[in-house]
C-alpha atoms as a PDB file:
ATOM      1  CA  UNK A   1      -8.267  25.315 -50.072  1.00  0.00           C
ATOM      2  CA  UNK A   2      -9.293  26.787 -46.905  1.00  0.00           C
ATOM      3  CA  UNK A   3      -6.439  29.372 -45.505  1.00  0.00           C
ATOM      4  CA  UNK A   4      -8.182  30.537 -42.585  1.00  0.00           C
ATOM      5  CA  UNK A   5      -6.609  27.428 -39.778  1.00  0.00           C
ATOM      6  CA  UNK A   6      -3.486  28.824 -40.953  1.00  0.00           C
ATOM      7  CA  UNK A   7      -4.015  32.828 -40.459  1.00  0.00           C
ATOM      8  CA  UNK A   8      -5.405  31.782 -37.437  1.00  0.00           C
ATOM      9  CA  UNK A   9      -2.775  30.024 -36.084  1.00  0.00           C
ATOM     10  CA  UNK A  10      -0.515  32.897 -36.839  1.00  0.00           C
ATOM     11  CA  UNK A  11      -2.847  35.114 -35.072  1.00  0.00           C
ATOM     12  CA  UNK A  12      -2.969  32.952 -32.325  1.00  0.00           C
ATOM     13  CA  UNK A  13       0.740  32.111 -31.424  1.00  0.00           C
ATOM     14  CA  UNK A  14       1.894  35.893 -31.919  1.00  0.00           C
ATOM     15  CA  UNK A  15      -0.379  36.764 -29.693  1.00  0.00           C
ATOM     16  CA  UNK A  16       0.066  34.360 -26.862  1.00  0.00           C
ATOM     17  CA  UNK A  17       3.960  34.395 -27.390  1.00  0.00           C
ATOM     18  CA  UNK A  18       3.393  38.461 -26.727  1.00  0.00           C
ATOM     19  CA  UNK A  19       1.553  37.257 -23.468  1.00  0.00           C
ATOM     20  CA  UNK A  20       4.386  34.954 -22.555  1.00  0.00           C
ATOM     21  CA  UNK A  21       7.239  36.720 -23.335  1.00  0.00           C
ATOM     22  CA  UNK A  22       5.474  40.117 -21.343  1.00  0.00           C
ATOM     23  CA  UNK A  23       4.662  37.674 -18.373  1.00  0.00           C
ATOM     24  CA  UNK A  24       7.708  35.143 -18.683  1.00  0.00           C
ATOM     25  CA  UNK A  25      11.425  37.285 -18.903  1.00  0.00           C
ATOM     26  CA  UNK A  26      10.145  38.652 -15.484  1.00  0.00           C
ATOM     27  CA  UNK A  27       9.790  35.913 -13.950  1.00  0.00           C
ATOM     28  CA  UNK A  28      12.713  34.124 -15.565  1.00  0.00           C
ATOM     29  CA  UNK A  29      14.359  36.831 -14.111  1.00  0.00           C
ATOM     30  CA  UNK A  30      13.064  36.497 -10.762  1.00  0.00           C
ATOM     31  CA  UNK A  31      13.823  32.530 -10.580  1.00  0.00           C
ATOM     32  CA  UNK A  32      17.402  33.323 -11.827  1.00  0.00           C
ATOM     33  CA  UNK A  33      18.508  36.227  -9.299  1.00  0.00           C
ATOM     34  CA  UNK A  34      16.084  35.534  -6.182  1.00  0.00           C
ATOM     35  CA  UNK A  35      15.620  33.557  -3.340  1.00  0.00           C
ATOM     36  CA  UNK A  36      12.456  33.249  -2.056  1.00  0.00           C
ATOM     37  CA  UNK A  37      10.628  30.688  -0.172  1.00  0.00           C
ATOM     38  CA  UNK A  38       8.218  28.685  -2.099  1.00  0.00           C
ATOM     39  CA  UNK A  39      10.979  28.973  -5.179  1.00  0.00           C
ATOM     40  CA  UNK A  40      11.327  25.521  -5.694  1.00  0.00           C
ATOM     41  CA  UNK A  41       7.214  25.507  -5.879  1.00  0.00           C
ATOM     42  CA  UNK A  42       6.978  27.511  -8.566  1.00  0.00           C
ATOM     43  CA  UNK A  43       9.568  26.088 -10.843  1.00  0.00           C
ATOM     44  CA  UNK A  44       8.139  22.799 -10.493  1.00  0.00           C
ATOM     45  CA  UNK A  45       4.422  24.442 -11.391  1.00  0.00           C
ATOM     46  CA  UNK A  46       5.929  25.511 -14.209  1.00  0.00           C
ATOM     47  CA  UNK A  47       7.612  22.629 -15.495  1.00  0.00           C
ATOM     48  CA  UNK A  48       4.390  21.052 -15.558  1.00  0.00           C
ATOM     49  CA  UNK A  49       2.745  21.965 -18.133  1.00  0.00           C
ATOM     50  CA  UNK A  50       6.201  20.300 -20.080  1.00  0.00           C
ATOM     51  CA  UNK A  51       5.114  17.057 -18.759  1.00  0.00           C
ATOM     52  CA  UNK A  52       1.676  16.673 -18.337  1.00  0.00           C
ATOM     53  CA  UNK A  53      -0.958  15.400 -21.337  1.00  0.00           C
ATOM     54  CA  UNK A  54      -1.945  18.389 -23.123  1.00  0.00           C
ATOM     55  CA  UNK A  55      -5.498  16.898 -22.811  1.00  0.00           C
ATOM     56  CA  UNK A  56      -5.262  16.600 -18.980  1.00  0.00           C
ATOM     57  CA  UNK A  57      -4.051  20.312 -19.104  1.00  0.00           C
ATOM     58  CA  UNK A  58      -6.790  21.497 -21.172  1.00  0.00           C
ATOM     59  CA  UNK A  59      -9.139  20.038 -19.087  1.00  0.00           C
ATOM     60  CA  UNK A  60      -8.068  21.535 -15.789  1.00  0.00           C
ATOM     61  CA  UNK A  61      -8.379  24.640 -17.957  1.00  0.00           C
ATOM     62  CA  UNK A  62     -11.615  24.077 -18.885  1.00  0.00           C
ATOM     63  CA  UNK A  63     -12.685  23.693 -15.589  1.00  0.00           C
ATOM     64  CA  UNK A  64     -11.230  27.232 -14.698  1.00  0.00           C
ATOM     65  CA  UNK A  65     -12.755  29.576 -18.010  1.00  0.00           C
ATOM     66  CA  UNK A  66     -15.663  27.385 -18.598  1.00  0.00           C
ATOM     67  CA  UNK A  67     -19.715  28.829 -17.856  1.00  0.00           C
ATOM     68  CA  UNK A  68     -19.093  26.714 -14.278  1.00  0.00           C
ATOM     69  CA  UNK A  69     -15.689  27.396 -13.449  1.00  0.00           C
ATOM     70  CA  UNK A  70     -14.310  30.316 -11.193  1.00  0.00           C
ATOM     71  CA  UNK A  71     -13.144  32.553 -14.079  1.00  0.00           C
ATOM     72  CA  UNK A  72     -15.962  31.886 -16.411  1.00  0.00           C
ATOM     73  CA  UNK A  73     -18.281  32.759 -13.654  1.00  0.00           C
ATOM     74  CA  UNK A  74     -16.549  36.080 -13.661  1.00  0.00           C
ATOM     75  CA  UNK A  75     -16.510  36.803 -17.120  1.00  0.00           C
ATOM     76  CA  UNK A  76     -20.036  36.040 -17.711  1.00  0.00           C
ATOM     77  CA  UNK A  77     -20.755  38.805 -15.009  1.00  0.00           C
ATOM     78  CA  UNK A  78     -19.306  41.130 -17.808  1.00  0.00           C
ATOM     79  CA  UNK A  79     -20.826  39.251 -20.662  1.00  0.00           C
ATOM     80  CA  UNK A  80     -17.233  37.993 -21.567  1.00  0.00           C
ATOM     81  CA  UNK A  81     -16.830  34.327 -23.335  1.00  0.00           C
ATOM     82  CA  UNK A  82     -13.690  32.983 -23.485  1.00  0.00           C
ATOM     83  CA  UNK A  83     -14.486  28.878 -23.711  1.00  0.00           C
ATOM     84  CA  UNK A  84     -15.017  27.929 -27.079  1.00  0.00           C
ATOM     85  CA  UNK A  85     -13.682  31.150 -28.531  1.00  0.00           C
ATOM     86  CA  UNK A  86     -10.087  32.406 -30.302  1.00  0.00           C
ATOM     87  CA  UNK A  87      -8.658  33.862 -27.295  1.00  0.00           C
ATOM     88  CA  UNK A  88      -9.551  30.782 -25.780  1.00  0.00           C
ATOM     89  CA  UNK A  89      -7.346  29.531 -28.354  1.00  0.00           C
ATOM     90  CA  UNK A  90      -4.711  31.711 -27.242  1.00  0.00           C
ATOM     91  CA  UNK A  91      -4.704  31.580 -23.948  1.00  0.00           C
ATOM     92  CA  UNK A  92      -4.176  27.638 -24.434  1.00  0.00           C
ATOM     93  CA  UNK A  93      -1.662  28.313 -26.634  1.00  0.00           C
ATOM     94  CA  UNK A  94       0.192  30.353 -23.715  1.00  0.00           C
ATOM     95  CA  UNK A  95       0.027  28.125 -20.853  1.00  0.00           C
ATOM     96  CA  UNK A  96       1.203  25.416 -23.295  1.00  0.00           C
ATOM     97  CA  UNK A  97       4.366  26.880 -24.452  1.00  0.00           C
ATOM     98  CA  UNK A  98       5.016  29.718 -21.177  1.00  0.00           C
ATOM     99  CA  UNK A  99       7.379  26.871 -19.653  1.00  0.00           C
ATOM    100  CA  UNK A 100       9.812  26.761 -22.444  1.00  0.00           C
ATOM    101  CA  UNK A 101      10.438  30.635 -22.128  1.00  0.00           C
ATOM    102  CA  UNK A 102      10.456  30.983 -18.709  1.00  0.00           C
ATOM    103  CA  UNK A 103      13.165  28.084 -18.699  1.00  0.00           C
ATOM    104  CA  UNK A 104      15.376  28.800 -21.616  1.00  0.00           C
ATOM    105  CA  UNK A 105      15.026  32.509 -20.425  1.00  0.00           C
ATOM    106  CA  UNK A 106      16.179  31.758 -17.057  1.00  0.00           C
ATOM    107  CA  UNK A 107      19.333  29.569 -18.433  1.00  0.00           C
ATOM    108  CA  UNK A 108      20.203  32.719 -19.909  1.00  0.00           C
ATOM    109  CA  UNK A 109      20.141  35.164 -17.211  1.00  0.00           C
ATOM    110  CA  UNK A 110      21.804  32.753 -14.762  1.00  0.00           C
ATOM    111  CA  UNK A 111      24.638  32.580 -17.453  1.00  0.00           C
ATOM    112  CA  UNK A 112      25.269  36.085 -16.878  1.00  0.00           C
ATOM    113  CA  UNK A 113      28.596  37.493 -14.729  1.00  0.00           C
ATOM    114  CA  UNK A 114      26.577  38.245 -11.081  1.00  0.00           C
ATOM    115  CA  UNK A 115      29.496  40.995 -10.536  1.00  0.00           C
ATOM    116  CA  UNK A 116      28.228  42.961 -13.504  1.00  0.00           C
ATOM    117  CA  UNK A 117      24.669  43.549 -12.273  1.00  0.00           C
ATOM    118  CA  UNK A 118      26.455  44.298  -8.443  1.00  0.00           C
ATOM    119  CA  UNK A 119      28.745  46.707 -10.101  1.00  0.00           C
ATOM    120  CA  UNK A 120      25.541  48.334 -11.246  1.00  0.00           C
ATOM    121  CA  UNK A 121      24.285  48.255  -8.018  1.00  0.00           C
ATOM    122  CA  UNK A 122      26.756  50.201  -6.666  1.00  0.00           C
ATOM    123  CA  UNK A 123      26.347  52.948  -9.405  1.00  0.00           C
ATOM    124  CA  UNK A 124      23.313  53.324  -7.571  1.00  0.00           C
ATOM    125  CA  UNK A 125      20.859  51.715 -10.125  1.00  0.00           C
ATOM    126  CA  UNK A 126      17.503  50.265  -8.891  1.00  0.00           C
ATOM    127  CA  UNK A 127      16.724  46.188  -9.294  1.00  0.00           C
ATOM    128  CA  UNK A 128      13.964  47.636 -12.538  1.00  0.00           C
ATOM    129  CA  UNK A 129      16.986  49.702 -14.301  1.00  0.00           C
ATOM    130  CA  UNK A 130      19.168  46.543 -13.744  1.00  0.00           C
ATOM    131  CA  UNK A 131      16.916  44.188 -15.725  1.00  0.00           C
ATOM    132  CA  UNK A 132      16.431  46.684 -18.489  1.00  0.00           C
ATOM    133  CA  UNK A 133      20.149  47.757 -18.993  1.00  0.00           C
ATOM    134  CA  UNK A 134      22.237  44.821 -17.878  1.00  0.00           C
ATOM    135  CA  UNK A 135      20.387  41.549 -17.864  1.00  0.00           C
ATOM    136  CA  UNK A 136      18.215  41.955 -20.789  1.00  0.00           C
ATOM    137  CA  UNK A 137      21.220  42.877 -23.386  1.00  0.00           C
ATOM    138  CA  UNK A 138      23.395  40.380 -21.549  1.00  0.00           C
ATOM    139  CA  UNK A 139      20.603  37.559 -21.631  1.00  0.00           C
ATOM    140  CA  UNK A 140      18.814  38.732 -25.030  1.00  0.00           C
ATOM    141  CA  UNK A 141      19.919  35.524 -27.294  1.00  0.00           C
ATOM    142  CA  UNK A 142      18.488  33.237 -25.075  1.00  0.00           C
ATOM    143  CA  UNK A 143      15.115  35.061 -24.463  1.00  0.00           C
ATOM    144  CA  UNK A 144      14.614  35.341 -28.550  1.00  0.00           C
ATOM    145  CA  UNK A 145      15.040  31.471 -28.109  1.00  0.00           C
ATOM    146  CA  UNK A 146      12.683  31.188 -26.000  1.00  0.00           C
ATOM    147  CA  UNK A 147      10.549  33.453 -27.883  1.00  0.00           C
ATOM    148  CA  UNK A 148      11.232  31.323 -31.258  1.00  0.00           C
ATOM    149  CA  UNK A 149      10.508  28.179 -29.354  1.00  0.00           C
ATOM    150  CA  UNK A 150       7.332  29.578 -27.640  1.00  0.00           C
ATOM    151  CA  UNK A 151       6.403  30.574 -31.094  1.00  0.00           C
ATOM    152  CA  UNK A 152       6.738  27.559 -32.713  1.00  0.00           C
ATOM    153  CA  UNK A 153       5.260  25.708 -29.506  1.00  0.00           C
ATOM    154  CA  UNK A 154       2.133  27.871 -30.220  1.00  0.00           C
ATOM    155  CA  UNK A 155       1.417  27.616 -33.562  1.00  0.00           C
ATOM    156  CA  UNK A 156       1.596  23.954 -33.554  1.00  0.00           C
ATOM    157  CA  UNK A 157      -0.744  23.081 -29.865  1.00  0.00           C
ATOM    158  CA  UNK A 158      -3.057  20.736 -30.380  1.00  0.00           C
ATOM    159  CA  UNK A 159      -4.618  18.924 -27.487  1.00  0.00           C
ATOM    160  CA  UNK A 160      -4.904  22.219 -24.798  1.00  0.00           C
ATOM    161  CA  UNK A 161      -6.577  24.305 -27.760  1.00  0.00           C
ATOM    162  CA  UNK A 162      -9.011  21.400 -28.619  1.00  0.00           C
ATOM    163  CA  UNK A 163     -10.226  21.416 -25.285  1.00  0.00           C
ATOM    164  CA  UNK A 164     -10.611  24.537 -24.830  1.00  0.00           C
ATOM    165  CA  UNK A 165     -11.594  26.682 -27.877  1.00  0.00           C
ATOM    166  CA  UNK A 166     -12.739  23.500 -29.531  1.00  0.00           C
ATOM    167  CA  UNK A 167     -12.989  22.902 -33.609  1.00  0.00           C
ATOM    168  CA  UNK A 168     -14.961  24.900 -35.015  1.00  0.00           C
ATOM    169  CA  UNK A 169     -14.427  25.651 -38.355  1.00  0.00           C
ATOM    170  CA  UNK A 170     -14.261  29.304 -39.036  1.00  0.00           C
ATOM    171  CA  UNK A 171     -14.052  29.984 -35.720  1.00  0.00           C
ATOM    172  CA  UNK A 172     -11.376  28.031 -33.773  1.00  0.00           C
ATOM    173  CA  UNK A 173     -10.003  25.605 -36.342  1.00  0.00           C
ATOM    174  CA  UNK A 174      -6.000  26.159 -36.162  1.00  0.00           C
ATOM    175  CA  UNK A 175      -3.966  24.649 -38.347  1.00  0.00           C
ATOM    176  CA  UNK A 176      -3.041  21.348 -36.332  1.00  0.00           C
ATOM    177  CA  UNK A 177      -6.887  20.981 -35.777  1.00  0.00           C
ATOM    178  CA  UNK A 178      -7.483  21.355 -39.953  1.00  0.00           C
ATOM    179  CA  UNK A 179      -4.614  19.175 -40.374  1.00  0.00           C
ATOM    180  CA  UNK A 180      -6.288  16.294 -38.041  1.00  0.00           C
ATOM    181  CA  UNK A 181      -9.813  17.016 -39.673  1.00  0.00           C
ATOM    182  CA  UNK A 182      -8.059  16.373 -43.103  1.00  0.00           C
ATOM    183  CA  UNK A 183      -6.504  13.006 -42.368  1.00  0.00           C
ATOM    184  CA  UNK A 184      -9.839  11.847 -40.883  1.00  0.00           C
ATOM    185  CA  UNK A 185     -11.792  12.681 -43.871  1.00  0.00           C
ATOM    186  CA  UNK A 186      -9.396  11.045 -45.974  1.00  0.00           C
ATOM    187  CA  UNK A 187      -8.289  14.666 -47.807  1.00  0.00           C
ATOM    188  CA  UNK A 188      -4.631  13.826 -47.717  1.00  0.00           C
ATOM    189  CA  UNK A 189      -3.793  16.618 -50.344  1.00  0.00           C
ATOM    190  CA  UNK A 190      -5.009  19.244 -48.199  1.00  0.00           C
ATOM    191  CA  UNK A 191      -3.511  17.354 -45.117  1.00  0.00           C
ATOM    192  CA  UNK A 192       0.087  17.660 -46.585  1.00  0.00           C
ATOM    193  CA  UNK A 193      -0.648  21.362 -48.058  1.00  0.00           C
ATOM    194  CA  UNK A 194      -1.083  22.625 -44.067  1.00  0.00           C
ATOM    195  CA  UNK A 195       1.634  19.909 -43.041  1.00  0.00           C
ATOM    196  CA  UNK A 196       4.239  21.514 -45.162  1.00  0.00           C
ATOM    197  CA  UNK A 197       3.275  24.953 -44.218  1.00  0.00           C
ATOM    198  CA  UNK A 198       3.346  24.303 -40.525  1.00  0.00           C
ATOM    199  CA  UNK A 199       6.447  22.579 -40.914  1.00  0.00           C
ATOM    200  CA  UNK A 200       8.499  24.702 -43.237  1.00  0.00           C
ATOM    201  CA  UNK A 201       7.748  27.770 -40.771  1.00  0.00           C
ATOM    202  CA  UNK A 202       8.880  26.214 -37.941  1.00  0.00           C
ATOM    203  CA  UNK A 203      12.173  25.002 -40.066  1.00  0.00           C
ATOM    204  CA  UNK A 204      12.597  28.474 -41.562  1.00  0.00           C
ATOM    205  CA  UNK A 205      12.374  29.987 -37.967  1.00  0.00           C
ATOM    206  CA  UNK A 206      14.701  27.326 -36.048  1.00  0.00           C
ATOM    207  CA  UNK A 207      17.317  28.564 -39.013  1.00  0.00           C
ATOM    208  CA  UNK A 208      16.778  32.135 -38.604  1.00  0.00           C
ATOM    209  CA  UNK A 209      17.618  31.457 -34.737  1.00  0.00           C
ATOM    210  CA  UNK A 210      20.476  29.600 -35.208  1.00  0.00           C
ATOM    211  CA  UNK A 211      22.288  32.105 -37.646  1.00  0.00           C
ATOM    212  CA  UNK A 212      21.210  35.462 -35.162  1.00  0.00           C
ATOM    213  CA  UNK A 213      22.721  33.088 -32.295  1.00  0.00           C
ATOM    214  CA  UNK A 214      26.321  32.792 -34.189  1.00  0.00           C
ATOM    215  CA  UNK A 215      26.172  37.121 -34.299  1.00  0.00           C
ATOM    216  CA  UNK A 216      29.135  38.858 -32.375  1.00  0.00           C
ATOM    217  CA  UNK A 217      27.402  41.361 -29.922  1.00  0.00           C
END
Protein backbone atom coordinates (compact mmCIF):
# COMPACT_ATOMS: atom_id res chain seq x y z
CA UNK A 1 0.00 0.00 0.00
CA UNK A 2 1.25 3.22 -1.15
CA UNK A 3 0.92 6.05 1.79
CA UNK A 4 2.48 8.79 0.06
CA UNK A 5 -1.25 10.41 -1.79
CA UNK A 6 -2.22 10.51 1.69
CA UNK A 7 0.92 12.41 3.46
CA UNK A 8 0.65 14.45 0.64
CA UNK A 9 -2.62 15.50 0.91
CA UNK A 10 -2.00 16.39 4.48
CA UNK A 11 0.90 18.38 3.42
CA UNK A 12 -0.99 19.99 0.95
CA UNK A 13 -4.27 21.20 2.69
CA UNK A 14 -2.29 22.46 5.92
CA UNK A 15 -0.47 24.35 3.92
CA UNK A 16 -2.93 26.05 1.68
CA UNK A 17 -5.49 26.36 4.64
CA UNK A 18 -2.31 28.43 6.35
CA UNK A 19 -2.42 30.52 3.03
CA UNK A 20 -6.15 31.01 3.30
CA UNK A 21 -6.72 31.56 6.65
CA UNK A 22 -3.41 34.33 6.59
CA UNK A 23 -5.06 35.88 3.38
CA UNK A 24 -8.90 35.22 4.16
CA UNK A 25 -9.88 36.59 8.11
CA UNK A 26 -8.57 39.95 6.62
CA UNK A 27 -10.52 40.19 4.15
CA UNK A 28 -13.54 38.62 5.81
CA UNK A 29 -12.97 41.31 7.95
CA UNK A 30 -12.85 43.93 5.49
CA UNK A 31 -16.22 42.70 3.62
CA UNK A 32 -17.91 42.60 7.11
CA UNK A 33 -17.00 46.22 8.55
CA UNK A 34 -16.33 48.27 5.17
CA UNK A 35 -17.86 49.97 2.53
CA UNK A 36 -16.12 50.38 -0.39
CA UNK A 37 -16.98 50.71 -3.94
CA UNK A 38 -16.46 47.72 -6.01
CA UNK A 39 -17.66 45.61 -2.65
CA UNK A 40 -20.27 43.87 -4.22
CA UNK A 41 -17.43 42.89 -7.03
CA UNK A 42 -15.42 41.20 -4.93
CA UNK A 43 -17.85 39.11 -3.02
CA UNK A 44 -19.27 37.86 -6.09
CA UNK A 45 -15.41 36.96 -7.37
CA UNK A 46 -15.24 35.14 -4.54
CA UNK A 47 -18.24 33.19 -4.52
CA UNK A 48 -17.14 31.89 -7.68
CA UNK A 49 -14.96 29.60 -7.25
CA UNK A 50 -18.20 27.88 -5.00
CA UNK A 51 -19.98 27.59 -8.20
CA UNK A 52 -17.96 27.14 -11.01
CA UNK A 53 -16.59 23.43 -12.38
CA UNK A 54 -13.51 22.79 -10.60
CA UNK A 55 -12.18 21.79 -14.09
CA UNK A 56 -13.16 25.17 -15.66
CA UNK A 57 -11.33 26.74 -12.59
CA UNK A 58 -8.28 24.80 -12.97
CA UNK A 59 -8.04 25.64 -16.32
CA UNK A 60 -8.23 29.40 -16.04
CA UNK A 61 -5.47 28.60 -13.56
CA UNK A 62 -3.51 26.91 -15.78
CA UNK A 63 -3.57 29.51 -18.10
CA UNK A 64 -2.19 31.98 -15.37
CA UNK A 65 1.05 29.61 -13.72
CA UNK A 66 1.57 27.66 -16.80
CA UNK A 67 5.26 28.08 -19.10
CA UNK A 68 2.76 30.60 -21.36
CA UNK A 69 0.79 32.29 -18.91
CA UNK A 70 1.57 35.73 -17.16
CA UNK A 71 2.81 34.23 -13.85
CA UNK A 72 4.64 31.32 -15.27
CA UNK A 73 6.41 33.68 -17.51
CA UNK A 74 7.59 35.31 -14.35
CA UNK A 75 8.62 32.49 -12.49
CA UNK A 76 10.59 30.96 -15.17
CA UNK A 77 12.62 34.33 -15.16
CA UNK A 78 13.72 33.00 -11.64
CA UNK A 79 13.88 29.40 -12.64
CA UNK A 80 10.67 28.81 -10.49
CA UNK A 81 8.06 25.87 -11.63
CA UNK A 82 4.98 25.83 -10.15
CA UNK A 83 2.64 23.87 -13.02
CA UNK A 84 2.86 20.37 -12.57
CA UNK A 85 4.46 20.58 -9.16
CA UNK A 86 3.17 20.19 -5.19
CA UNK A 87 2.76 23.74 -4.56
CA UNK A 88 0.94 23.73 -7.60
CA UNK A 89 -1.06 21.36 -5.74
CA UNK A 90 -1.48 23.73 -3.07
CA UNK A 91 -2.10 26.64 -4.48
CA UNK A 92 -5.19 24.78 -6.22
CA UNK A 93 -6.09 23.56 -3.16
CA UNK A 94 -6.36 27.34 -1.86
CA UNK A 95 -8.29 29.02 -4.44
CA UNK A 96 -10.63 26.00 -4.21
CA UNK A 97 -11.58 26.15 -0.66
CA UNK A 98 -10.52 30.33 0.12
CA UNK A 99 -14.40 31.06 -0.51
CA UNK A 100 -15.71 28.99 2.27
CA UNK A 101 -13.43 30.91 4.85
CA UNK A 102 -13.73 34.12 3.67
CA UNK A 103 -17.65 33.54 3.87
CA UNK A 104 -18.20 31.63 7.03
CA UNK A 105 -15.51 34.08 8.47
CA UNK A 106 -17.36 37.04 7.46
CA UNK A 107 -20.86 35.57 8.96
CA UNK A 108 -18.98 35.64 12.01
CA UNK A 109 -17.63 39.01 12.30
CA UNK A 110 -20.87 40.60 11.06
CA UNK A 111 -22.51 38.68 14.04
CA UNK A 112 -20.54 40.68 16.30
CA UNK A 113 -22.15 43.82 18.58
CA UNK A 114 -20.81 47.00 16.12
CA UNK A 115 -20.94 49.14 19.55
CA UNK A 116 -18.20 46.98 21.02
CA UNK A 117 -15.54 47.62 18.36
CA UNK A 118 -16.84 51.71 18.49
CA UNK A 119 -16.43 51.61 22.19
CA UNK A 120 -12.90 50.58 21.36
CA UNK A 121 -12.60 53.20 19.11
CA UNK A 122 -13.12 55.66 21.43
CA UNK A 123 -10.45 54.19 23.87
CA UNK A 124 -8.40 55.39 21.21
CA UNK A 125 -7.46 51.98 19.59
CA UNK A 126 -6.39 51.86 15.89
CA UNK A 127 -8.69 49.75 13.12
CA UNK A 128 -5.26 46.85 13.35
CA UNK A 129 -5.58 46.67 17.40
CA UNK A 130 -9.41 46.37 16.86
CA UNK A 131 -9.23 43.23 14.71
CA UNK A 132 -6.69 41.62 16.95
CA UNK A 133 -8.39 42.32 20.39
CA UNK A 134 -12.09 42.59 19.69
CA UNK A 135 -13.15 40.96 16.47
CA UNK A 136 -10.91 38.06 16.38
CA UNK A 137 -11.90 36.68 20.08
CA UNK A 138 -15.46 37.78 19.40
CA UNK A 139 -15.54 36.06 15.82
CA UNK A 140 -12.95 33.11 16.64
CA UNK A 141 -15.63 30.04 16.46
CA UNK A 142 -16.63 30.86 13.21
CA UNK A 143 -13.12 31.45 11.67
CA UNK A 144 -11.93 27.79 13.14
CA UNK A 145 -15.04 26.76 11.00
CA UNK A 146 -13.96 28.08 8.32
CA UNK A 147 -10.59 26.85 8.92
CA UNK A 148 -12.04 23.12 9.53
CA UNK A 149 -14.09 23.46 6.40
CA UNK A 150 -11.19 24.92 4.30
CA UNK A 151 -9.30 22.02 5.63
CA UNK A 152 -11.42 19.45 4.77
CA UNK A 153 -12.23 21.33 1.34
CA UNK A 154 -8.43 20.91 0.70
CA UNK A 155 -7.60 17.66 1.41
CA UNK A 156 -10.33 16.28 -0.61
CA UNK A 157 -9.93 18.79 -4.26
CA UNK A 158 -9.93 16.96 -7.05
CA UNK A 159 -10.61 18.55 -10.38
CA UNK A 160 -8.49 22.19 -9.75
CA UNK A 161 -5.39 20.01 -8.50
CA UNK A 162 -5.66 17.62 -11.55
CA UNK A 163 -5.34 20.39 -13.75
CA UNK A 164 -2.93 21.94 -12.38
CA UNK A 165 -0.25 19.84 -10.58
CA UNK A 166 -1.47 16.89 -12.57
CA UNK A 167 -1.08 12.93 -11.43
CA UNK A 168 1.92 12.06 -11.07
CA UNK A 169 2.61 9.45 -8.90
CA UNK A 170 5.20 10.30 -6.37
CA UNK A 171 5.02 13.58 -7.18
CA UNK A 172 1.49 15.10 -7.23
CA UNK A 173 -0.77 12.12 -6.64
CA UNK A 174 -3.14 13.29 -3.58
CA UNK A 175 -5.27 11.14 -2.15
CA UNK A 176 -8.57 11.85 -4.25
CA UNK A 177 -6.28 11.44 -7.39
CA UNK A 178 -4.95 7.71 -5.89
CA UNK A 179 -8.40 7.05 -4.98
CA UNK A 180 -9.67 7.70 -8.79
CA UNK A 181 -6.49 5.82 -10.17
CA UNK A 182 -7.60 2.83 -7.92
CA UNK A 183 -11.18 2.48 -9.10
CA UNK A 184 -9.95 2.71 -12.72
CA UNK A 185 -7.55 -0.04 -12.39
CA UNK A 186 -10.03 -2.10 -10.81
CA UNK A 187 -7.92 -2.12 -7.17
CA UNK A 188 -11.03 -1.64 -5.13
CA UNK A 189 -9.21 -2.75 -1.84
CA UNK A 190 -6.85 -0.04 -2.03
CA UNK A 191 -9.70 2.30 -3.34
CA UNK A 192 -11.72 1.81 -0.04
CA UNK A 193 -8.35 1.78 2.21
CA UNK A 194 -7.78 5.77 1.02
CA UNK A 195 -11.73 6.17 0.92
CA UNK A 196 -12.04 5.41 4.55
CA UNK A 197 -9.08 7.41 5.50
CA UNK A 198 -10.18 10.49 3.66
CA UNK A 199 -13.47 10.08 4.99
CA UNK A 200 -12.99 9.22 8.62
CA UNK A 201 -10.69 12.49 8.88
CA UNK A 202 -13.01 14.65 7.61
CA UNK A 203 -15.80 12.92 10.08
CA UNK A 204 -13.38 13.01 13.01
CA UNK A 205 -12.72 16.79 12.28
CA UNK A 206 -16.51 17.94 11.57
CA UNK A 207 -16.95 16.27 15.34
CA UNK A 208 -14.11 17.92 16.88
CA UNK A 209 -15.77 21.30 15.50
CA UNK A 210 -18.98 20.72 16.61
CA UNK A 211 -18.05 19.86 20.34
CA UNK A 212 -15.32 23.19 20.54
CA UNK A 213 -18.49 25.14 19.04
CA UNK A 214 -20.87 24.04 22.16
CA UNK A 215 -17.67 25.60 24.63
CA UNK A 216 -18.77 28.59 26.94
CA UNK A 217 -16.19 31.43 26.19
Amino acid sequence: MDWFPVWLSLKVALLATLMTVIAGVPIAWLMARRRFPGRDLISAALLTPLVLPPTVLGYYLLMLIGARGPIGRLLNQWNVELAFTWRAAVLAAAVGSFALLVKTAQAGFESIDGRLEQAAQTLGHSDWSIFWSVSIPLAWRSILAGTVLAFCKALGDFGITLMVAGDIPGRTQTLPLAIYDHVQANQLDQANILSLVSVGSVFLLVLALGRIARLRY
